[in-house]
Protein backbone atom coordinates (compact mmCIF):
# COMPACT_ATOMS: atom_id res chain seq x y z
CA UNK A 1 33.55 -4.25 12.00
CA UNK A 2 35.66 -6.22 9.42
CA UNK A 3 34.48 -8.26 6.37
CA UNK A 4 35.80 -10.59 4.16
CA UNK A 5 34.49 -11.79 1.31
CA UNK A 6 34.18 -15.82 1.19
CA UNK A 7 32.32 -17.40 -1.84
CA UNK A 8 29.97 -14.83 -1.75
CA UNK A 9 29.51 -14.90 1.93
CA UNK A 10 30.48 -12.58 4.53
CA UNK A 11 32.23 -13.07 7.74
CA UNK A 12 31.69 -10.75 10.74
CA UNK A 13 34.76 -12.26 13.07
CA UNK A 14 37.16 -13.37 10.56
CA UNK A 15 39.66 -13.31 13.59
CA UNK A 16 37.98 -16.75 15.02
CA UNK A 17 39.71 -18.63 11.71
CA UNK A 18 42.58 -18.76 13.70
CA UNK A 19 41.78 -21.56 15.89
CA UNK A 20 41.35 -23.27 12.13
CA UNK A 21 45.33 -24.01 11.51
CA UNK A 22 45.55 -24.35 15.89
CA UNK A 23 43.39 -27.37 15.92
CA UNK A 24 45.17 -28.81 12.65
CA UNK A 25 48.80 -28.37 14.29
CA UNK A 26 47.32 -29.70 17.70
CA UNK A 27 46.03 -32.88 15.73
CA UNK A 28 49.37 -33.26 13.46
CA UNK A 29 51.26 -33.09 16.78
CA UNK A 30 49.14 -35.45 18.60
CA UNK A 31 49.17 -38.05 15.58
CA UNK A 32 52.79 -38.34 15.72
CA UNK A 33 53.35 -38.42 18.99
CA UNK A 34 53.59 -42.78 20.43
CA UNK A 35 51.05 -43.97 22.43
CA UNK A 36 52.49 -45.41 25.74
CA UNK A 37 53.46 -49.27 25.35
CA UNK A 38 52.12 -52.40 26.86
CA UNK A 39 54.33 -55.54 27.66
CA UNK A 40 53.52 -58.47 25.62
CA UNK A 41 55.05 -61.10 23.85
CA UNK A 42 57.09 -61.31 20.74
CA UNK A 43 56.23 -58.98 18.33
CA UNK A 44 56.85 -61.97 15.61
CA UNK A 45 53.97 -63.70 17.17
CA UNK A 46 51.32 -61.22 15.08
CA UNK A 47 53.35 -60.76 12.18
CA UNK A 48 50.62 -62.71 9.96
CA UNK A 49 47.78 -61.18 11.93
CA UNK A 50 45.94 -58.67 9.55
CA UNK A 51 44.68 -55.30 11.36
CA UNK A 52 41.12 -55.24 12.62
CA UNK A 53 38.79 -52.14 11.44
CA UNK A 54 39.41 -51.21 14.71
CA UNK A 55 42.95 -50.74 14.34
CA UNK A 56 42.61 -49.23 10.73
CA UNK A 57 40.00 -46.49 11.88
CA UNK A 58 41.85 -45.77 15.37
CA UNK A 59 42.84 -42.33 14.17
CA UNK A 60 39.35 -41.67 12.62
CA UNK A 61 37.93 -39.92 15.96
CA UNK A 62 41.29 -37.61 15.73
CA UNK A 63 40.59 -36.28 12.15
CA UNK A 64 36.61 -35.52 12.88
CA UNK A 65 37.37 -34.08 16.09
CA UNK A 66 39.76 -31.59 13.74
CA UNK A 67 36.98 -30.93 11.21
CA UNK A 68 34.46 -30.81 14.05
CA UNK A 69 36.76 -27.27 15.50
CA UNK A 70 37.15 -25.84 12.01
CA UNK A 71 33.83 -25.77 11.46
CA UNK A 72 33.07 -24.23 14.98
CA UNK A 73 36.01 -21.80 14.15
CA UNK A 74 34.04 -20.33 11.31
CA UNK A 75 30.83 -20.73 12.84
CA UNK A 76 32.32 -18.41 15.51
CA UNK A 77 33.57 -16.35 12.43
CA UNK A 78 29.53 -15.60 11.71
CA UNK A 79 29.85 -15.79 8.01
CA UNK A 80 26.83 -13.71 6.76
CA UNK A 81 24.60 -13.31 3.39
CA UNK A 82 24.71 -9.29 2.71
CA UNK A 83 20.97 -9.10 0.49
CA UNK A 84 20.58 -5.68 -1.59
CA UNK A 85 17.22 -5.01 -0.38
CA UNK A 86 14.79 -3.56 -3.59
CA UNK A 87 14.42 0.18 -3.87
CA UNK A 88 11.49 1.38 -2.90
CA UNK A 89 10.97 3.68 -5.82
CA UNK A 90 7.70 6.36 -5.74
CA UNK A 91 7.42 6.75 -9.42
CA UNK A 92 6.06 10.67 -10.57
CA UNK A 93 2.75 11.02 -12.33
CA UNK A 94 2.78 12.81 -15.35
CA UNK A 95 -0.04 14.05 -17.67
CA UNK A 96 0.39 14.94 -21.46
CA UNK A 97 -2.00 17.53 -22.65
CA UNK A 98 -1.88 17.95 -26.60
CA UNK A 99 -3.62 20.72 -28.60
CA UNK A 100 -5.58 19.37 -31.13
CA UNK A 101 -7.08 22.74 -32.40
CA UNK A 102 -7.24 22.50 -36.12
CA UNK A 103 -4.19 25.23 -35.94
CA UNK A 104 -1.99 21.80 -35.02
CA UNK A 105 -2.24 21.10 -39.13
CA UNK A 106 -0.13 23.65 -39.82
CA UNK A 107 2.85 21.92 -41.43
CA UNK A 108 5.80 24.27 -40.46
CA UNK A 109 7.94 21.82 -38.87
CA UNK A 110 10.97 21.04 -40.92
CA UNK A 111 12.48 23.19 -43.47
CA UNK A 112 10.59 21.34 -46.40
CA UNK A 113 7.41 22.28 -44.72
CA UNK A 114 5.79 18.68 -44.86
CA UNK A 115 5.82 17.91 -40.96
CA UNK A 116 2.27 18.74 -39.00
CA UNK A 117 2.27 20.38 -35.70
CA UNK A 118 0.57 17.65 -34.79
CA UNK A 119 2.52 14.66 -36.20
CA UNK A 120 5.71 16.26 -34.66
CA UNK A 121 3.90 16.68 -31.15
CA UNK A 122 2.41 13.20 -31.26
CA UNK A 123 5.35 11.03 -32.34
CA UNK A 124 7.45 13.24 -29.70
CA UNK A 125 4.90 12.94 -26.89
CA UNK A 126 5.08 8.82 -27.55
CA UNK A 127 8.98 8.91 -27.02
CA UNK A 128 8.98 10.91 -24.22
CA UNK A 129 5.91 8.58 -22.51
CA UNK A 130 7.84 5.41 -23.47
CA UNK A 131 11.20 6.43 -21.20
CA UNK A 132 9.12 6.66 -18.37
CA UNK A 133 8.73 3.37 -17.82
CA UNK A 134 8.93 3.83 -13.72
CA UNK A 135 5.85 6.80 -13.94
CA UNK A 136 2.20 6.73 -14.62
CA UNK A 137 1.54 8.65 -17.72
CA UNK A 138 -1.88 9.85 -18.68
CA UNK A 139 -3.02 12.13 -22.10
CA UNK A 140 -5.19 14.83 -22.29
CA UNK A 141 -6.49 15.88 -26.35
CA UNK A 142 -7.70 19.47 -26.34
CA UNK A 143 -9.18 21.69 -28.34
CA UNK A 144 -12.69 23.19 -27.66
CA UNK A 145 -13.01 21.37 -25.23
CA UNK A 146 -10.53 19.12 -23.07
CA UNK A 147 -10.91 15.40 -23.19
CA UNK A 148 -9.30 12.39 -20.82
CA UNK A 149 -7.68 10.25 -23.86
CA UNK A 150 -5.74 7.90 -21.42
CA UNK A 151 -6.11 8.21 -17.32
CA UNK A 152 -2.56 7.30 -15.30
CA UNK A 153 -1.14 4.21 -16.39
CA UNK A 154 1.94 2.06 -16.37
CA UNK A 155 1.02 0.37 -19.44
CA UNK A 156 3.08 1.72 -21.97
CA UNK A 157 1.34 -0.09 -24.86
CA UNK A 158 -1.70 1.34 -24.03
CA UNK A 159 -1.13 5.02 -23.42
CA UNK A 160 0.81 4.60 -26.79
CA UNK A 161 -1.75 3.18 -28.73
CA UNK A 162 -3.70 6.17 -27.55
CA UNK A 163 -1.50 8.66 -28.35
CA UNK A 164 -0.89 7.08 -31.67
CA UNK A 165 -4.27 8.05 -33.30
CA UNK A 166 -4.18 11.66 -31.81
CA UNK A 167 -5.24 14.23 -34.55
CA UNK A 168 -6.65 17.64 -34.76
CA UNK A 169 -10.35 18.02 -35.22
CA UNK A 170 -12.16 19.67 -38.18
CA UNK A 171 -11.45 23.23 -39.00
CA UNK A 172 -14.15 25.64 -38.59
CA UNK A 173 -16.04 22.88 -36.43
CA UNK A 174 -17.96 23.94 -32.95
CA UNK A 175 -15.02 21.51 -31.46
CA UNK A 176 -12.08 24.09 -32.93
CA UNK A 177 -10.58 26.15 -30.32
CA UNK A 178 -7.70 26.48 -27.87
CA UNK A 179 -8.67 25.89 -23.73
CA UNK A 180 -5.26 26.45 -22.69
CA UNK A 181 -6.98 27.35 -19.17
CA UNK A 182 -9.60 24.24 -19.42
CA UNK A 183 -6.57 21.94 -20.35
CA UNK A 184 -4.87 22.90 -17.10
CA UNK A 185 -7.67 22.07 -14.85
CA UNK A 186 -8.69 19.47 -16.20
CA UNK A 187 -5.37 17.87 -15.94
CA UNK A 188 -5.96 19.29 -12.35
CA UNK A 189 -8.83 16.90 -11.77
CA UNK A 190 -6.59 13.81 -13.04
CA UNK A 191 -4.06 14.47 -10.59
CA UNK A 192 -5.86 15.82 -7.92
CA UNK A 193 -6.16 11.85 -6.19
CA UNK A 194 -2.61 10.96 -6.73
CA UNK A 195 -0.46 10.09 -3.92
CA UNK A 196 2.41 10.40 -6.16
CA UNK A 197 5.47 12.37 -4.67
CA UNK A 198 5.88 14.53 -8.07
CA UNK A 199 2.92 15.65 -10.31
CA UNK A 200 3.47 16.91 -13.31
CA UNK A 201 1.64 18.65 -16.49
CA UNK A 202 3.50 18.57 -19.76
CA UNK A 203 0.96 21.29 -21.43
CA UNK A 204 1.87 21.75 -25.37
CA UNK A 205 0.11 24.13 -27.76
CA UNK A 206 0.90 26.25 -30.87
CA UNK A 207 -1.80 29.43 -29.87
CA UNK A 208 -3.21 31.66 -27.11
CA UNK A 209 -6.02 30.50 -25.28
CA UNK A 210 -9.30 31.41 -27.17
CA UNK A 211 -12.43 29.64 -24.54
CA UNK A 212 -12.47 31.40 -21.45
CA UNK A 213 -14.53 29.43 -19.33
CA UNK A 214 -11.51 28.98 -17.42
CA UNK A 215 -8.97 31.10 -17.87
CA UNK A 216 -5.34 30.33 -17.89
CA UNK A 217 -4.47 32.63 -15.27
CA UNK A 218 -7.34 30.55 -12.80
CA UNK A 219 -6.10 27.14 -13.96
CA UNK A 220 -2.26 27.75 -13.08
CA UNK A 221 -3.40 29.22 -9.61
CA UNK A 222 -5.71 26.06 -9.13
CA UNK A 223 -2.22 23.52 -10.24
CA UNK A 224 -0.23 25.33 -7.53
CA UNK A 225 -2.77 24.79 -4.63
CA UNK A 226 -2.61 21.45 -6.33
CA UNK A 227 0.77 20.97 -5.81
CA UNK A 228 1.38 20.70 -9.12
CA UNK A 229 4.35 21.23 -11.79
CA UNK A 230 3.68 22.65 -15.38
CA UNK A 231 6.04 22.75 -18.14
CA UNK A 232 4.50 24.25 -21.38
CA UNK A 233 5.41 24.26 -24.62
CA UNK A 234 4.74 27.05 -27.22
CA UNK A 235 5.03 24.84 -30.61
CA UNK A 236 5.26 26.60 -34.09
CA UNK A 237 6.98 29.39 -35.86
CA UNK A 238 3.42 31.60 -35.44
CA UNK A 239 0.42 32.41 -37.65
CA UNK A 240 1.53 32.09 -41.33
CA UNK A 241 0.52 35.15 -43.31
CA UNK A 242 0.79 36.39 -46.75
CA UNK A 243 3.76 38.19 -45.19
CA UNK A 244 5.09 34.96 -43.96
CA UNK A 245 4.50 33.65 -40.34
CA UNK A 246 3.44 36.29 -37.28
CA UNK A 247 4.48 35.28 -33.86
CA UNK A 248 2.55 33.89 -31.23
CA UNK A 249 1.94 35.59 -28.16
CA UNK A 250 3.14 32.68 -25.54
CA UNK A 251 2.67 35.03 -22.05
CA UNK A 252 0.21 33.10 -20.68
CA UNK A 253 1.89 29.92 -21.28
CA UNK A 254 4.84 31.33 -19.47
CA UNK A 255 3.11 32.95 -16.80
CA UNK A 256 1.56 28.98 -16.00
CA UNK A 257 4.51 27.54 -15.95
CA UNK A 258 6.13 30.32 -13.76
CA UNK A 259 3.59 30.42 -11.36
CA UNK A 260 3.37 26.59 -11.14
CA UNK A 261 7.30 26.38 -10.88
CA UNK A 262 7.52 24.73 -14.12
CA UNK A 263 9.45 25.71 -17.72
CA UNK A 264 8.47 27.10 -20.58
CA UNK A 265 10.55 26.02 -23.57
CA UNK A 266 9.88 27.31 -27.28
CA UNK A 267 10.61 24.72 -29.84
CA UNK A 268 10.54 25.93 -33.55
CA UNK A 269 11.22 22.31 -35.34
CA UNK A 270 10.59 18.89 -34.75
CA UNK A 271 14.30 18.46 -33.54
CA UNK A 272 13.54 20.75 -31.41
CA UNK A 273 10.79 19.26 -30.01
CA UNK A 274 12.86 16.37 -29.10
CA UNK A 275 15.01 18.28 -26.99
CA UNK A 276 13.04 20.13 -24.73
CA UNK A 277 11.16 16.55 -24.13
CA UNK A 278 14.96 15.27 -23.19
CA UNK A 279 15.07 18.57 -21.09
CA UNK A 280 11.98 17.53 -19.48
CA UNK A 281 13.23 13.92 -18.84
CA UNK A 282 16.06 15.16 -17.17
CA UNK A 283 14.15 17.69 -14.67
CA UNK A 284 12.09 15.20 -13.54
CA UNK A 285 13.50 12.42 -11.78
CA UNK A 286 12.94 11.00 -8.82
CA UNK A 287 16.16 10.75 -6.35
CA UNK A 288 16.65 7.15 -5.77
CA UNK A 289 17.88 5.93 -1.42
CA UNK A 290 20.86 4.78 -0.88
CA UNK A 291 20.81 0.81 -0.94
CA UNK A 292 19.69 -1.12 1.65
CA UNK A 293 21.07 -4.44 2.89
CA UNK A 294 19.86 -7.14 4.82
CA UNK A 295 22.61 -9.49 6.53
CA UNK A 296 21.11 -12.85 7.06
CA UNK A 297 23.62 -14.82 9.44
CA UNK A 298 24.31 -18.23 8.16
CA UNK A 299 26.46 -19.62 10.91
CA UNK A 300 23.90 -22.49 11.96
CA UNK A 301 25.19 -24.65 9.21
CA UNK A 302 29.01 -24.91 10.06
CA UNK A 303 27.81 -25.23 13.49
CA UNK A 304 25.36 -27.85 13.48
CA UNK A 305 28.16 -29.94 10.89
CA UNK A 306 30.71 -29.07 13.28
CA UNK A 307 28.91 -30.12 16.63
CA UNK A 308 27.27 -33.38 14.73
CA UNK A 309 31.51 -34.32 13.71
CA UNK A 310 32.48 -33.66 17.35
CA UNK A 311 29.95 -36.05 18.72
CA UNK A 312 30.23 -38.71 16.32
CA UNK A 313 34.11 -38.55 17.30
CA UNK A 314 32.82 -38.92 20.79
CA UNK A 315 31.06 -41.89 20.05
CA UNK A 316 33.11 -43.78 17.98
CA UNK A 317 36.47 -43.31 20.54
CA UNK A 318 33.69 -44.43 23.64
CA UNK A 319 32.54 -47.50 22.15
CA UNK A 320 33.72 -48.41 19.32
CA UNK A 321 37.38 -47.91 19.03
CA UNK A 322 38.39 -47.74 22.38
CA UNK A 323 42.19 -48.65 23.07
CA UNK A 324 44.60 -49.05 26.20
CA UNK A 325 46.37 -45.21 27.21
């Protein structure tokens, strides 16, 4: 099937433009060929006679009879509007789940030891959500207990005003504490109604899991039947000490995100931070179609102009400027 491009247009037969130049020759031709003459008197006898309309438009049904077949010649051409159809685009739903453990204060993440866990993991969290402008994003604050700060929502101002007052709670308090496992499923029960194609956790903490109602081992075996992903993140440089800091033990953070089919990355600075969230970015994606098109035929106007010119030529050499052969 051939196309040609034409003013934006589109023309399926572009073979049928032929009879175009065919139909101008034919009318050129028969222009200059004489009409037959009739005997009559002396020429001199009209030479002060000024042509009649009639005479002056004699040649009128000719020319519209040639515009009437070039416009059938490229309505027989089909021209055609090719429309990009819209993507249909199934956006992923992701959930944030923040420590907020009173451990998040520690201020270990630049080399002048002024950035917070928890400033670093907040401002970071708000980039990342703000990219993902095509996906629901929800946050999850956790400490002692895991709370719902912001359910699935495409409305980036609010999930950032949300994030943007995330803190850690009091040290000491019956709210401090680290439900790694209680995070999990309760990001779980967020994305347990979504008929999104992807689900994702992004689970980020800077200890080992100290409630055990649910434990993390439970929780990551609860995402999978979920069909969920989980990539965590093991923030921090470990537990300072007069001996300087003692590393975390991040197992169970791997073993979630290995059993769920996720990542487990292990940022040590707030630059780092911002990379794995870029890593993250990049593994999830959703794989746009191929485009679509829609071809809208558009061959009604050259042939409804053309078969209107043809009949009006009719007309007009019928009755109104008929002439001897």
């Amino acid at each position: 099937m051939n196309w040609l491009g034409l003013d934006g247009l589109q023309l399926l037969d572009p073979w049928f433009l032929l009879f175009a130049p065919a139909a101008v020759l034919a009318a050129l031709w028969r222009a200059r060929t004489p009409t037959a003459a009739l005997p009559t008197a002396a020429a001199a006898l009209f030479a002060g006679v000024r042509p009649s309309w009639r005479v002056r438009l004699r040649r009128l049904p000719l020319a519209l009879s040639t515009l009437a077949a070039c416009c059938l010649a490229v309505a027989l051409a089909r021209p055609v509007q090719r429309d990009v159809l819209p993507l249909r685009e199934q956006g992923i739903d992701i959930v944030l789940a923040v420590d907020a453990s009173s451990s998040m204060n520690i201020a270990d993440m630049d080399a002048t030891r002024k950035t917070r866990r928890m400033d670093a993991a907040r401002e970071r969290a708000r980039e990342f959500a703000a990219a993902r402008r095509r996906d629901r994003v929800g946050a999850i604050a956790f400490a002692r207990y895991a709370e719902l700060r912001c359910p699935l929502t495409l409305d980036e101002q609010a999930l950032d005003a949300f994030l943007g007052v995330l803190d850690t709670v009091p040290e000491g308090s019956e709210l401090d504490g680290t439900a790694v496992g209680t995070a999990v499923a309760k990001a779980v029960q967020v994305l347990q109604k979504s008929d999104a194609k992807s689900k994702v956790v992004v689970l980020l903490t800077d200890g080992e899991n100290t409630v055990h109602d649910i434990e993390p081992a439970t929780a990551a075996k609860l995402a999978k039947d979920a069909g969920l992903r989980v990539h965590t993140i093991g923030l921090g440089n470990g537990t300072p000490t007069p001996f300087g800091f003692q590393p975390l033990d991040f197992r169970e953070l791997r073993q979630i995100a290995e059993t769920t089919g996720g990542r487990f990355f292990q940022p040590r600075s707030a630059a780092d931070l911002a990379e794995v969230y870029a890593q993250i970015d990049e593994l999830e994606t959703v794989e746009l179609a191929d485009p679509r098109f829609r071809t809208v035929d558009c061959f009604e106007w050259p042939l409804a102009f053309g078969l209107t010119t043809l009949l009006l030529a009719l007309l007009l050499d019928a009755l109104l400027l008929r002439r001897a052969p």
